[in-house]
PDB file of N, CA and C in Angstrom:
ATOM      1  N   UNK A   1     -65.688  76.242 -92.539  1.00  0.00           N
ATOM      2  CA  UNK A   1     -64.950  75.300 -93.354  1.00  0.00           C
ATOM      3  C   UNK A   1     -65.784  74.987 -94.593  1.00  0.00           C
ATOM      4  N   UNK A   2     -65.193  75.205 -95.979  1.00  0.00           N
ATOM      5  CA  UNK A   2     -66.169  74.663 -96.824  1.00  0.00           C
ATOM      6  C   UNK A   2     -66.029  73.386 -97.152  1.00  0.00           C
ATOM      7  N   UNK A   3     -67.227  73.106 -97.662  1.00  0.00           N
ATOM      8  CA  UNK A   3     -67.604  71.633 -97.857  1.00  0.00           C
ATOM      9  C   UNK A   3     -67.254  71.187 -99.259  1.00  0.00           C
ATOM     10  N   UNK A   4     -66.518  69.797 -98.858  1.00  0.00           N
ATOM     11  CA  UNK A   4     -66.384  68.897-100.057  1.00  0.00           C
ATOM     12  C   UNK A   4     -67.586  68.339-100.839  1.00  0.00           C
ATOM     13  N   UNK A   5     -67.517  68.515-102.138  1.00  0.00           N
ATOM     14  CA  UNK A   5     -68.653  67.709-102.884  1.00  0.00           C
ATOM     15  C   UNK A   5     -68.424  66.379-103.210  1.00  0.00           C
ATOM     16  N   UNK A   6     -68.790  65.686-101.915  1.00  0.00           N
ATOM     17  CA  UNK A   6     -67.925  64.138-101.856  1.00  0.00           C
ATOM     18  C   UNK A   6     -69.725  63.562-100.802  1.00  0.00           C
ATOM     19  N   UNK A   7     -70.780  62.993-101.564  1.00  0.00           N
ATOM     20  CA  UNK A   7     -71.964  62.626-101.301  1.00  0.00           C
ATOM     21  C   UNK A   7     -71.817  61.719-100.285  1.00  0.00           C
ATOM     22  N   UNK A   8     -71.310  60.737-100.758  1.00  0.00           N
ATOM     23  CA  UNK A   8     -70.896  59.099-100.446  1.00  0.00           C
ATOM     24  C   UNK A   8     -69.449  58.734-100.809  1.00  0.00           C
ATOM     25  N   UNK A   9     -68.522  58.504 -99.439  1.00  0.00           N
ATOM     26  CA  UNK A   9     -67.674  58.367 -99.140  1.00  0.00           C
ATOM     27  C   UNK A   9     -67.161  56.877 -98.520  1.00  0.00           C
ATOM     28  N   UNK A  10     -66.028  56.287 -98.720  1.00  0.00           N
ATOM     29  CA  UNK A  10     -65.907  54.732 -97.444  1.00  0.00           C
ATOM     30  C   UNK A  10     -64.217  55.317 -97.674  1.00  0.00           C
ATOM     31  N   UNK A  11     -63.495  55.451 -96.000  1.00  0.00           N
ATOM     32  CA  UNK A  11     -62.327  55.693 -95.940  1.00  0.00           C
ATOM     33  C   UNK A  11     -61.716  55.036 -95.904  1.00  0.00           C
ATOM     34  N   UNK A  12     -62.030  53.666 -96.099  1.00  0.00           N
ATOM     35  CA  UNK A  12     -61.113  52.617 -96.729  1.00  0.00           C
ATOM     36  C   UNK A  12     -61.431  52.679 -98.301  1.00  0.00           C
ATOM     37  N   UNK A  13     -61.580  53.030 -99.160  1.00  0.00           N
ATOM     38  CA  UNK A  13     -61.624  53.025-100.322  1.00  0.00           C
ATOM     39  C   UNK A  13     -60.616  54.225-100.411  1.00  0.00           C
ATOM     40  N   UNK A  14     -59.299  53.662-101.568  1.00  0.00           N
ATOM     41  CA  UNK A  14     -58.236  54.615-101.685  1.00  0.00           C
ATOM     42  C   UNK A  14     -58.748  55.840-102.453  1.00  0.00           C
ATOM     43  N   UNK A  15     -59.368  55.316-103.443  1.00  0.00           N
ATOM     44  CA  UNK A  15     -59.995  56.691-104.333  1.00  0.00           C
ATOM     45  C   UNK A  15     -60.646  58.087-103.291  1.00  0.00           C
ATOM     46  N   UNK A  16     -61.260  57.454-102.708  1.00  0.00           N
ATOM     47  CA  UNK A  16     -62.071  58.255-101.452  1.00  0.00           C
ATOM     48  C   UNK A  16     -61.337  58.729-100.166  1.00  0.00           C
ATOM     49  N   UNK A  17     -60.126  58.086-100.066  1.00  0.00           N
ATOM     50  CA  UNK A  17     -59.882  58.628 -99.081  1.00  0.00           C
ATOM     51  C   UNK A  17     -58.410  59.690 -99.494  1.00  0.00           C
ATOM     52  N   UNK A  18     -57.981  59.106-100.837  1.00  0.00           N
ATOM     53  CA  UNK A  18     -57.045  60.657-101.320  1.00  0.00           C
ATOM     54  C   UNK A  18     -57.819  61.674-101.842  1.00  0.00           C
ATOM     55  N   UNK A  19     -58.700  61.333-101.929  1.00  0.00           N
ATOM     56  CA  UNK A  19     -59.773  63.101-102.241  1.00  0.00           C
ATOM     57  C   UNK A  19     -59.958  63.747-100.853  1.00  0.00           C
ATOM     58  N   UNK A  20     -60.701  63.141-100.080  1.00  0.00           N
ATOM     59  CA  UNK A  20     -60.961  63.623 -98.778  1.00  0.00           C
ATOM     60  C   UNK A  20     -59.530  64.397 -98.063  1.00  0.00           C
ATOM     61  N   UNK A  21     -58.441  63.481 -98.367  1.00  0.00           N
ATOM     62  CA  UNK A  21     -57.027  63.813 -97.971  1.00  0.00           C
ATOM     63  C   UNK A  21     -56.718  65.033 -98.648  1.00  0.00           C
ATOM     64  N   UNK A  22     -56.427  65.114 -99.838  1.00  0.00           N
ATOM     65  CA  UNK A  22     -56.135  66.127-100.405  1.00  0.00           C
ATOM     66  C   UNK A  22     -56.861  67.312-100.661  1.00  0.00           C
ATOM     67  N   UNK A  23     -58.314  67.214-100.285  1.00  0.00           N
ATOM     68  CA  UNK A  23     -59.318  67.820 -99.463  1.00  0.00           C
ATOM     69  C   UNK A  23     -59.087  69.225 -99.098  1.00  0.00           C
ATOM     70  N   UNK A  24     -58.168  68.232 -97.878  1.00  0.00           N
ATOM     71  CA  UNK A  24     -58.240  68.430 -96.374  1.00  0.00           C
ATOM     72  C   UNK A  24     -56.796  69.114 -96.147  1.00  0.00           C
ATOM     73  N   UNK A  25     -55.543  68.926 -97.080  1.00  0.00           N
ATOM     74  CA  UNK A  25     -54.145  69.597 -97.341  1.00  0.00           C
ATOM     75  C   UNK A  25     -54.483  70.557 -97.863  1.00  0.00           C
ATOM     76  N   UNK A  26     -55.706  71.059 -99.002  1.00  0.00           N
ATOM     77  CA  UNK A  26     -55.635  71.848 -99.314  1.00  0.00           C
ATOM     78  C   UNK A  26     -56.188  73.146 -98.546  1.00  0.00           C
ATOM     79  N   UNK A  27     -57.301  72.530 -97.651  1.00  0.00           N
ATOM     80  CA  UNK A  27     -57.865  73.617 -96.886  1.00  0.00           C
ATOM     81  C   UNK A  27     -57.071  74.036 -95.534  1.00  0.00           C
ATOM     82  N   UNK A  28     -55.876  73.182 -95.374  1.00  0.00           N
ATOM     83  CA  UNK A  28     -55.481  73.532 -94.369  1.00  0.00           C
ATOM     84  C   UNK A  28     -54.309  74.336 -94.721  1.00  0.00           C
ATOM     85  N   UNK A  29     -53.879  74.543 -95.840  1.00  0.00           N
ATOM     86  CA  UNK A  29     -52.464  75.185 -96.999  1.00  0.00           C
ATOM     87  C   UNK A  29     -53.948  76.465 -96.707  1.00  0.00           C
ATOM     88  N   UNK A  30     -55.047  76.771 -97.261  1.00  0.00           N
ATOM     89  CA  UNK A  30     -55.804  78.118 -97.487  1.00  0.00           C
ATOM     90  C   UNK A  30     -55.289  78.706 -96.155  1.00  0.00           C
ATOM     91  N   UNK A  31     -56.064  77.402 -94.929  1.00  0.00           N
ATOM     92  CA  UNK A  31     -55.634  78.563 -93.472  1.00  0.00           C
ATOM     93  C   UNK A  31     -54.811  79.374 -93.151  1.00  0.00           C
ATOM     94  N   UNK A  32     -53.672  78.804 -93.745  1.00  0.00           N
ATOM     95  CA  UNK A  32     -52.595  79.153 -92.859  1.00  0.00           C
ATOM     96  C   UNK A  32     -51.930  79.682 -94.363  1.00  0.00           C
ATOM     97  N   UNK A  33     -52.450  80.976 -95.482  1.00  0.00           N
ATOM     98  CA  UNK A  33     -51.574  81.077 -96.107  1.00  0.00           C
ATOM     99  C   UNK A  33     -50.790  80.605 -97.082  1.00  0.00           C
ATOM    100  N   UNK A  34     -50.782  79.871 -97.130  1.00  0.00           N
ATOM    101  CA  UNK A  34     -49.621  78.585 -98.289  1.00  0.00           C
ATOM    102  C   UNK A  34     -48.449  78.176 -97.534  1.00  0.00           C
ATOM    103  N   UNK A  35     -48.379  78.457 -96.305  1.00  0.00           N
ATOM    104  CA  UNK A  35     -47.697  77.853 -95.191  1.00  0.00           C
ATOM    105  C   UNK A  35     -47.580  76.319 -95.212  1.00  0.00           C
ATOM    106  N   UNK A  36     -46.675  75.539 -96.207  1.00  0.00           N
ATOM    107  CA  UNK A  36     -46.669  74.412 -95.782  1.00  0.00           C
ATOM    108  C   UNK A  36     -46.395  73.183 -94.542  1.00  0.00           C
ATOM    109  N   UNK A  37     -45.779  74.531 -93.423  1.00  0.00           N
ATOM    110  CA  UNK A  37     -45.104  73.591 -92.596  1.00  0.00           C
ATOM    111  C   UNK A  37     -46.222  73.507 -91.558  1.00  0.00           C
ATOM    112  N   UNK A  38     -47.194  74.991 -91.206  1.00  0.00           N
ATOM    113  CA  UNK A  38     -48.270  74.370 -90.548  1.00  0.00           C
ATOM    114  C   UNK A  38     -49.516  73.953 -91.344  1.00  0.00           C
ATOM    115  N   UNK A  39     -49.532  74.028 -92.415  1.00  0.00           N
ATOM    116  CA  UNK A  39     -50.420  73.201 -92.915  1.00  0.00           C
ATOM    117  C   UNK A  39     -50.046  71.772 -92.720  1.00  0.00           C
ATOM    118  N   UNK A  40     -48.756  71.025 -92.880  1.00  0.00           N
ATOM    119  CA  UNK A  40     -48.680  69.914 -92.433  1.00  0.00           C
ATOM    120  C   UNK A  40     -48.989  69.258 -91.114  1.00  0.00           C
ATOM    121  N   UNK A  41     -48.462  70.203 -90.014  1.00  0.00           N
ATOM    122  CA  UNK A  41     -48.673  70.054 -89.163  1.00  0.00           C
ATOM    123  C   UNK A  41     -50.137  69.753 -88.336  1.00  0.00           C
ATOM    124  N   UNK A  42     -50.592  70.689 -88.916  1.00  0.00           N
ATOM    125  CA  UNK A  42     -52.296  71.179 -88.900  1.00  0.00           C
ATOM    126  C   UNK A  42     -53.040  69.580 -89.332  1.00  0.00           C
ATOM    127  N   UNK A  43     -52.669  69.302 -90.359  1.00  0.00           N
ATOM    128  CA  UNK A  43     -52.995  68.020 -90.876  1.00  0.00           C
ATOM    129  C   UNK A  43     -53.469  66.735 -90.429  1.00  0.00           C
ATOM    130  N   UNK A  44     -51.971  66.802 -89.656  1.00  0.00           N
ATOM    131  CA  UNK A  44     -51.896  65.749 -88.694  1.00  0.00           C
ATOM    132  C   UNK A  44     -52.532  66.320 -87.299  1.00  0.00           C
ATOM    133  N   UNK A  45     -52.212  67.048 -86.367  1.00  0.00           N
ATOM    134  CA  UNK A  45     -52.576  67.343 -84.937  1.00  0.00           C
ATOM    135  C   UNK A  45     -54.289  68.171 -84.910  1.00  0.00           C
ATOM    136  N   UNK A  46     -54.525  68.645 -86.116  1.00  0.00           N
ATOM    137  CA  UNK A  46     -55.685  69.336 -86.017  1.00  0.00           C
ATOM    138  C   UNK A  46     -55.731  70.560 -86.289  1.00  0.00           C
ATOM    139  N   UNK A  47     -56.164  71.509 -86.888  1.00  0.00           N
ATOM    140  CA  UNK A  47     -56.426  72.881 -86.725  1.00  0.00           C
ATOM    141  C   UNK A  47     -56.296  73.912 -85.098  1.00  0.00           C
ATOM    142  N   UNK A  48     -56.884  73.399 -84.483  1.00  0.00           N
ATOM    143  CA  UNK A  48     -57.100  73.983 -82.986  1.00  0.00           C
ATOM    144  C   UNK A  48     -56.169  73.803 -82.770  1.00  0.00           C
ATOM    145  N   UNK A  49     -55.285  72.649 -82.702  1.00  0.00           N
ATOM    146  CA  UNK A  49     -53.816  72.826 -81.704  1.00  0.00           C
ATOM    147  C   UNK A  49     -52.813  73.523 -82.478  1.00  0.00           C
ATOM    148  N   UNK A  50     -52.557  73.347 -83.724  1.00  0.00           N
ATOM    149  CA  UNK A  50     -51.844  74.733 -84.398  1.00  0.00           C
ATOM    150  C   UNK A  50     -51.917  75.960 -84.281  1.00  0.00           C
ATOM    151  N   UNK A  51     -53.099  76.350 -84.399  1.00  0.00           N
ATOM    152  CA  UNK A  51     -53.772  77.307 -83.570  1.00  0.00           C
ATOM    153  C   UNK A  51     -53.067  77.932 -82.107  1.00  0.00           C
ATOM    154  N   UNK A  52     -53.369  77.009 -81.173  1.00  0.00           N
ATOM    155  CA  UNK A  52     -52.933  77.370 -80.405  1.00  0.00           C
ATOM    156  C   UNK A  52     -51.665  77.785 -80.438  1.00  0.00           C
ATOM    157  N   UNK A  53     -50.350  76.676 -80.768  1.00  0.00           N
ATOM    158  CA  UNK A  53     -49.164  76.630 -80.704  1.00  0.00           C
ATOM    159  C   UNK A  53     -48.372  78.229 -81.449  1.00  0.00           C
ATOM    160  N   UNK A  54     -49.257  78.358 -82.311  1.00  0.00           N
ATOM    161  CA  UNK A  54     -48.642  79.531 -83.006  1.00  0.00           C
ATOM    162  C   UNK A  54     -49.174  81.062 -82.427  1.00  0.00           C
ATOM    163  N   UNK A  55     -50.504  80.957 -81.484  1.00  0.00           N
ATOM    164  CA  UNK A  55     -50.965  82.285 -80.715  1.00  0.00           C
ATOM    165  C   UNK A  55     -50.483  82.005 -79.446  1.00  0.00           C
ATOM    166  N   UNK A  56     -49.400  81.155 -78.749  1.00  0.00           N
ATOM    167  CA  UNK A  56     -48.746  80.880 -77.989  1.00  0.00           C
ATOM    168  C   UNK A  56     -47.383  81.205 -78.487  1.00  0.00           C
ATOM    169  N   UNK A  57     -46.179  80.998 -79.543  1.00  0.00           N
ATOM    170  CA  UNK A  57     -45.185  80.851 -79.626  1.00  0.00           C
ATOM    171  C   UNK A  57     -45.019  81.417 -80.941  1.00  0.00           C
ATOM    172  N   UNK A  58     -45.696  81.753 -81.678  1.00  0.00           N
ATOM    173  CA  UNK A  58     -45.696  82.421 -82.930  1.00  0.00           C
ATOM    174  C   UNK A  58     -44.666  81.439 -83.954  1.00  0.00           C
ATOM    175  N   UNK A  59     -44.029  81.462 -84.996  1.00  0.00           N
ATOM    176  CA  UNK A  59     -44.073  81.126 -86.402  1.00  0.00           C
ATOM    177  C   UNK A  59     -42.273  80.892 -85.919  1.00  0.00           C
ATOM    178  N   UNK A  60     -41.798  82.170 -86.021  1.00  0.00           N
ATOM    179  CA  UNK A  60     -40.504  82.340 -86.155  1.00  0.00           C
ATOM    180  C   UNK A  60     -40.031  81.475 -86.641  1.00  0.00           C
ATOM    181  N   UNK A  61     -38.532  80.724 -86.596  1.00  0.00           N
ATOM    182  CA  UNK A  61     -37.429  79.654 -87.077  1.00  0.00           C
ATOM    183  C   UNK A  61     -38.308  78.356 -87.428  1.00  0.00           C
ATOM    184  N   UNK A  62     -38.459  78.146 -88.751  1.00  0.00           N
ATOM    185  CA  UNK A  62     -39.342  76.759 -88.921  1.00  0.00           C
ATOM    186  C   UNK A  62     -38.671  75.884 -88.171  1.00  0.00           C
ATOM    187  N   UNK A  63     -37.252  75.295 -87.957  1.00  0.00           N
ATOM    188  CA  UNK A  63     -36.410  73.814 -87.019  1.00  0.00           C
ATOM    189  C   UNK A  63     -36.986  74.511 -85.887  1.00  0.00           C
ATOM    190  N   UNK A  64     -37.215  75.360 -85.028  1.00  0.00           N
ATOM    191  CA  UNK A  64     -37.504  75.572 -83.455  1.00  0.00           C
ATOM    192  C   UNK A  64     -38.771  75.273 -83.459  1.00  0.00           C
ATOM    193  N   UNK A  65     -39.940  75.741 -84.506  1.00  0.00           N
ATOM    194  CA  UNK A  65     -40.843  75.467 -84.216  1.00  0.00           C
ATOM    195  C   UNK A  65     -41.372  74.199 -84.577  1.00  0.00           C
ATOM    196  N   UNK A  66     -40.816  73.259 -85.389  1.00  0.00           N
ATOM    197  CA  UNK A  66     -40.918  72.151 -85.159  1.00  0.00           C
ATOM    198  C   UNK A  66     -40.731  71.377 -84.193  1.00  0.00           C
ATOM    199  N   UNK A  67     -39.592  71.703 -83.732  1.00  0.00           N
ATOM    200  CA  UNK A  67     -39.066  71.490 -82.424  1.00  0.00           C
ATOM    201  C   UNK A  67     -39.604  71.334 -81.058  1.00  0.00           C
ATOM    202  N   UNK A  68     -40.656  72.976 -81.187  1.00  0.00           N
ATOM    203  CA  UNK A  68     -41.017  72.885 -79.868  1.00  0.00           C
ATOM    204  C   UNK A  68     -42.848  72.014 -79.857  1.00  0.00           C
ATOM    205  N   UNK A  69     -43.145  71.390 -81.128  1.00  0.00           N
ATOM    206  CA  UNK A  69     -44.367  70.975 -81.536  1.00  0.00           C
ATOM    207  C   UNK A  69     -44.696  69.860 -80.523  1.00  0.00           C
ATOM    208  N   UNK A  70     -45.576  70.023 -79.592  1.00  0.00           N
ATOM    209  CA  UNK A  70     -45.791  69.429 -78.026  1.00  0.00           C
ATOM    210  C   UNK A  70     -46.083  67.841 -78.563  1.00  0.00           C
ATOM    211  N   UNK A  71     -46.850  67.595 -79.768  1.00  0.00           N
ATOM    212  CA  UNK A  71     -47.182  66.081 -79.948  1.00  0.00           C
ATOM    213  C   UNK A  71     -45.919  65.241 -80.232  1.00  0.00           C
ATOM    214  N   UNK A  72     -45.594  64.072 -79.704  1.00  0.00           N
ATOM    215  CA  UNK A  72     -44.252  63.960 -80.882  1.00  0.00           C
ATOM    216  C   UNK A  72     -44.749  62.900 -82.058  1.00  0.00           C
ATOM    217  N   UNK A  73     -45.560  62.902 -82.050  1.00  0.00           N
ATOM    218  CA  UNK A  73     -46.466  62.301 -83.258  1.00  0.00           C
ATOM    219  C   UNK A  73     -46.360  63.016 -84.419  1.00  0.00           C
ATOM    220  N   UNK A  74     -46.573  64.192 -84.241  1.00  0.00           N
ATOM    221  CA  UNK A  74     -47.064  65.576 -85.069  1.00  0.00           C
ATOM    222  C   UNK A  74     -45.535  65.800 -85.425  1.00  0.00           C
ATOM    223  N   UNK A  75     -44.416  66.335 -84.845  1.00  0.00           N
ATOM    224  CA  UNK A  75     -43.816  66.528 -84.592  1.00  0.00           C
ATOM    225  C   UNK A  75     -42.274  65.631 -85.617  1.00  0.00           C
ATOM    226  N   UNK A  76     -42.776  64.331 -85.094  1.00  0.00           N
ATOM    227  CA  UNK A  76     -42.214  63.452 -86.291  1.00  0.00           C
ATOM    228  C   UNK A  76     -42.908  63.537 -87.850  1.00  0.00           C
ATOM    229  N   UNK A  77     -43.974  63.394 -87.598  1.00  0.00           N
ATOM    230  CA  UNK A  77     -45.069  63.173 -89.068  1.00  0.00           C
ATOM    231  C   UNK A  77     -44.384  64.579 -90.171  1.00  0.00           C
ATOM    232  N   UNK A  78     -44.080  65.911 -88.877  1.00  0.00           N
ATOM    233  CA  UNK A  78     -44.007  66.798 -89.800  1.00  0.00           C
ATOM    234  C   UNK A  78     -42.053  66.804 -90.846  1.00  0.00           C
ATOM    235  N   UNK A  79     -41.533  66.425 -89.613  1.00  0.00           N
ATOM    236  CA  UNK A  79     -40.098  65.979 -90.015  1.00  0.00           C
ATOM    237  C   UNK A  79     -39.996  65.374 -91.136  1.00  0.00           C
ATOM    238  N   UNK A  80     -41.093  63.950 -91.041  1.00  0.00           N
ATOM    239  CA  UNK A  80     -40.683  62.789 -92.143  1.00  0.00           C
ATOM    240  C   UNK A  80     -41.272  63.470 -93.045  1.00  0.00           C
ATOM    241  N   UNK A  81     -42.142  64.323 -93.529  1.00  0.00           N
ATOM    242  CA  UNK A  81     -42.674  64.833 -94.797  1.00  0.00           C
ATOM    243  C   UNK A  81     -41.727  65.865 -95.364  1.00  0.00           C
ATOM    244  N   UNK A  82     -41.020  66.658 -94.389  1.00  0.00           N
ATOM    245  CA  UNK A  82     -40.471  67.821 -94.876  1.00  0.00           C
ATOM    246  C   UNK A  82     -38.701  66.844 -95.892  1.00  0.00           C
ATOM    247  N   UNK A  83     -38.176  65.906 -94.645  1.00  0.00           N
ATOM    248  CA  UNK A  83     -37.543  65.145 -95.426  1.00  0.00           C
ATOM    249  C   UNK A  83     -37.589  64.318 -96.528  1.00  0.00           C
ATOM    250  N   UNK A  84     -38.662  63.714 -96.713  1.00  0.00           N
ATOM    251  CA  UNK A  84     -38.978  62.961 -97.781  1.00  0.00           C
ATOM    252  C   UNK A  84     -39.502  64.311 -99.022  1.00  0.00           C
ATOM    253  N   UNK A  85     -40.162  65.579 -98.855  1.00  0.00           N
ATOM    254  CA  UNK A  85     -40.061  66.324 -99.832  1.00  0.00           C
ATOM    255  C   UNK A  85     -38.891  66.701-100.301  1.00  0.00           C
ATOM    256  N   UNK A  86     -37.459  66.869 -99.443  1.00  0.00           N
ATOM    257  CA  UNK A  86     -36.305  67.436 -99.756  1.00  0.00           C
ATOM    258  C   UNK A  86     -35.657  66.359-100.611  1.00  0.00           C
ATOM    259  N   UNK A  87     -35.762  65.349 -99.997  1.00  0.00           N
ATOM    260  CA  UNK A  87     -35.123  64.281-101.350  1.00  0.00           C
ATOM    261  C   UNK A  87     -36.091  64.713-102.465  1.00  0.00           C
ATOM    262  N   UNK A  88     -37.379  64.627-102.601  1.00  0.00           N
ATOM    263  CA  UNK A  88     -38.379  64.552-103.861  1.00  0.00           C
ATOM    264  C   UNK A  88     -36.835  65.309-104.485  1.00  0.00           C
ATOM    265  N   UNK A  89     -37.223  66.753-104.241  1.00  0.00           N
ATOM    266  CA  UNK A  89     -36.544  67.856-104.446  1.00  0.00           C
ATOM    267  C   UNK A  89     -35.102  67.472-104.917  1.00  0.00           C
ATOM    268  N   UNK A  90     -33.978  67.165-104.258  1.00  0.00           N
ATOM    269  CA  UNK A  90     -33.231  66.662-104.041  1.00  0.00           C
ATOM    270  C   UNK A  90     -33.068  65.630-106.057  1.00  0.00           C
ATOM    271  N   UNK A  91     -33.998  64.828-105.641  1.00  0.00           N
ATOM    272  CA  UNK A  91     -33.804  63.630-106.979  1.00  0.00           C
ATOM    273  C   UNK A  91     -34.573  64.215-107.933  1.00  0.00           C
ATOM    274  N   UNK A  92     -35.341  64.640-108.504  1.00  0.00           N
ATOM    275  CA  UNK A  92     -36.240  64.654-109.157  1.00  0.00           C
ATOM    276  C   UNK A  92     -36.290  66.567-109.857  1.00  0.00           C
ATOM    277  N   UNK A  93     -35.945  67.447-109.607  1.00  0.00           N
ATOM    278  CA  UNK A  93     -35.258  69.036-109.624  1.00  0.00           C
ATOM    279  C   UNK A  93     -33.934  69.556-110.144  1.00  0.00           C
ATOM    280  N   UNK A  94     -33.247  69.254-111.510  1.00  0.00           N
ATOM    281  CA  UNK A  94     -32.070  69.333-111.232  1.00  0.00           C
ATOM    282  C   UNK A  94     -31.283  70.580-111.086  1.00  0.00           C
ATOM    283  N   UNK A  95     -31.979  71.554-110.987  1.00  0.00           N
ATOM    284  CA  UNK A  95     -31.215  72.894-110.582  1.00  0.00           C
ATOM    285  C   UNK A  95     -30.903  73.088-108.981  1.00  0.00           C
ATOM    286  N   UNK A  96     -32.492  72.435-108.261  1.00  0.00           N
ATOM    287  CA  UNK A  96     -32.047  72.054-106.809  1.00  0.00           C
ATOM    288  C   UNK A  96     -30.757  70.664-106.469  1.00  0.00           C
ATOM    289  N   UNK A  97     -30.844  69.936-107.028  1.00  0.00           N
ATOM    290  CA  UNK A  97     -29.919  68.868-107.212  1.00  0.00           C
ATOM    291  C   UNK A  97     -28.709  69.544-107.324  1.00  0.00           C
ATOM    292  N   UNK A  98     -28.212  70.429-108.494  1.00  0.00           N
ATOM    293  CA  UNK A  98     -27.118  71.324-108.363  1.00  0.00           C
ATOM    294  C   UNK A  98     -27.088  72.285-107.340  1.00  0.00           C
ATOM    295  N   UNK A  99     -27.644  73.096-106.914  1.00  0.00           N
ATOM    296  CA  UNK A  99     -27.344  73.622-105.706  1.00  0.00           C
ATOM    297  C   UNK A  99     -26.806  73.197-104.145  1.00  0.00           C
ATOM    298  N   UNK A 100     -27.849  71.469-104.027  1.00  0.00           N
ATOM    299  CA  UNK A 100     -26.826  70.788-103.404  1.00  0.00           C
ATOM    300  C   UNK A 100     -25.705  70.519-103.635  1.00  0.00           C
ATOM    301  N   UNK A 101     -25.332  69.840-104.685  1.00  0.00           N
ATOM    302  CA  UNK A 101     -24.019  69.757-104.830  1.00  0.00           C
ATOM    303  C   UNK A 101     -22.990  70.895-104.622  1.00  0.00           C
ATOM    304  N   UNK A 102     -23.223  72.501-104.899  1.00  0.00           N
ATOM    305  CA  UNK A 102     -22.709  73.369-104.935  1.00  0.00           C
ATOM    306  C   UNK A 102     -22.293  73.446-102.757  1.00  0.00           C
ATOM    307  N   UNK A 103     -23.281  73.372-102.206  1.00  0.00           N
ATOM    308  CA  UNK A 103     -22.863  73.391-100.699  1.00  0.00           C
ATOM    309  C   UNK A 103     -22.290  72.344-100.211  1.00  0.00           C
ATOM    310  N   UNK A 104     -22.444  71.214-100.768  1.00  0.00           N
ATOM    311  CA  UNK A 104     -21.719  70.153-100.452  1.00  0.00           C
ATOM    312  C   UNK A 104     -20.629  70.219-100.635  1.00  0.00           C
ATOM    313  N   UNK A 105     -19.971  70.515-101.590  1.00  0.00           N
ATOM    314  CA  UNK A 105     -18.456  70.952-102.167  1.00  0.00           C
ATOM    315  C   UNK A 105     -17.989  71.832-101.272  1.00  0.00           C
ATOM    316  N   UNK A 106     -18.652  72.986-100.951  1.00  0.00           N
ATOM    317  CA  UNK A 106     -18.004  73.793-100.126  1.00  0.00           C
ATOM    318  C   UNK A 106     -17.488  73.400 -98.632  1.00  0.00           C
ATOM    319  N   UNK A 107     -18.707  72.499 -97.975  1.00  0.00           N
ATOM    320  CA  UNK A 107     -18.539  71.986 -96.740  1.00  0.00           C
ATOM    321  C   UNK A 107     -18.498  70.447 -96.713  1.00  0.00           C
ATOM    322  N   UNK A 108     -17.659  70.048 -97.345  1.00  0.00           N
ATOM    323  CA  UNK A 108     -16.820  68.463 -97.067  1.00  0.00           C
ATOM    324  C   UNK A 108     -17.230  67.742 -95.696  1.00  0.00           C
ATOM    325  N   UNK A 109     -17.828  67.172 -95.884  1.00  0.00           N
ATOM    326  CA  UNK A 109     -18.048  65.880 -94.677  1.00  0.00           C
ATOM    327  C   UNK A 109     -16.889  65.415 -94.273  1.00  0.00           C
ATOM    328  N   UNK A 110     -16.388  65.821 -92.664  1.00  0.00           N
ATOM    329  CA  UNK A 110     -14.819  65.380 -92.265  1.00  0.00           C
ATOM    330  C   UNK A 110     -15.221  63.867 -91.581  1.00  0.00           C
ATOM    331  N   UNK A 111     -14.061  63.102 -92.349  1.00  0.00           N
ATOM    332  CA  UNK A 111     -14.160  61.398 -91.617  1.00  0.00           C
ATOM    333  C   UNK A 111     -13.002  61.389 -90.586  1.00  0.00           C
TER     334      UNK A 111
END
């Protein structure tokens, strides 16, 4: 693992602890590829248990393998990020913004 050039650190200090954080997303995005979904995952549960989960059950369908993610800590943590990026996406993207709209139109929400 390489090392942060971070001397003197307090993880209650916000400055210090979004470096360390973003750190730590980034080296775990190297592991795994640019794989964001186990890099998130990884994040939260650890390296080793991703690890495992994926030389156990391999990658396949990102929803299954979220799914079958044994923590439900991890498991949620990875949900609420992937959702809260899709809105980012969602509000803030407007070609993705139009593309929603484009499937939405097609498949009408029946009341």
């Amino acid at each position: 693992m390489p090392k942060i050039k971070l001397k003197e650190f307090e993880l209650t200090d916000p400055d210090d602890n979004i470096k360390l954080g973003t750190w730590y997303l980034d080296y775990t995005h190297t592991e795994y590829d640019g794989n964001s979904m186990l890099a998130v995952a990884s994040y939260n549960a650890g390296p080793g248990a991703v690890a495992d989960w994926v030389a156990k059950k391999g990658v396949g369908d990102a929803d299954q393998f979220i799914e079958s993610i044994p923590y439900s800590e991890t498991r949620g943590y990875v949900k609420s990020v992937f959702e809260n990026y899709w809105n980012y996406l969602r509000l803030y993207n407007p070609e993705i913004a139009q593309k929603l709209d484009q499937v939405s139109n097609q498949y009408p929400t029946v009341q």
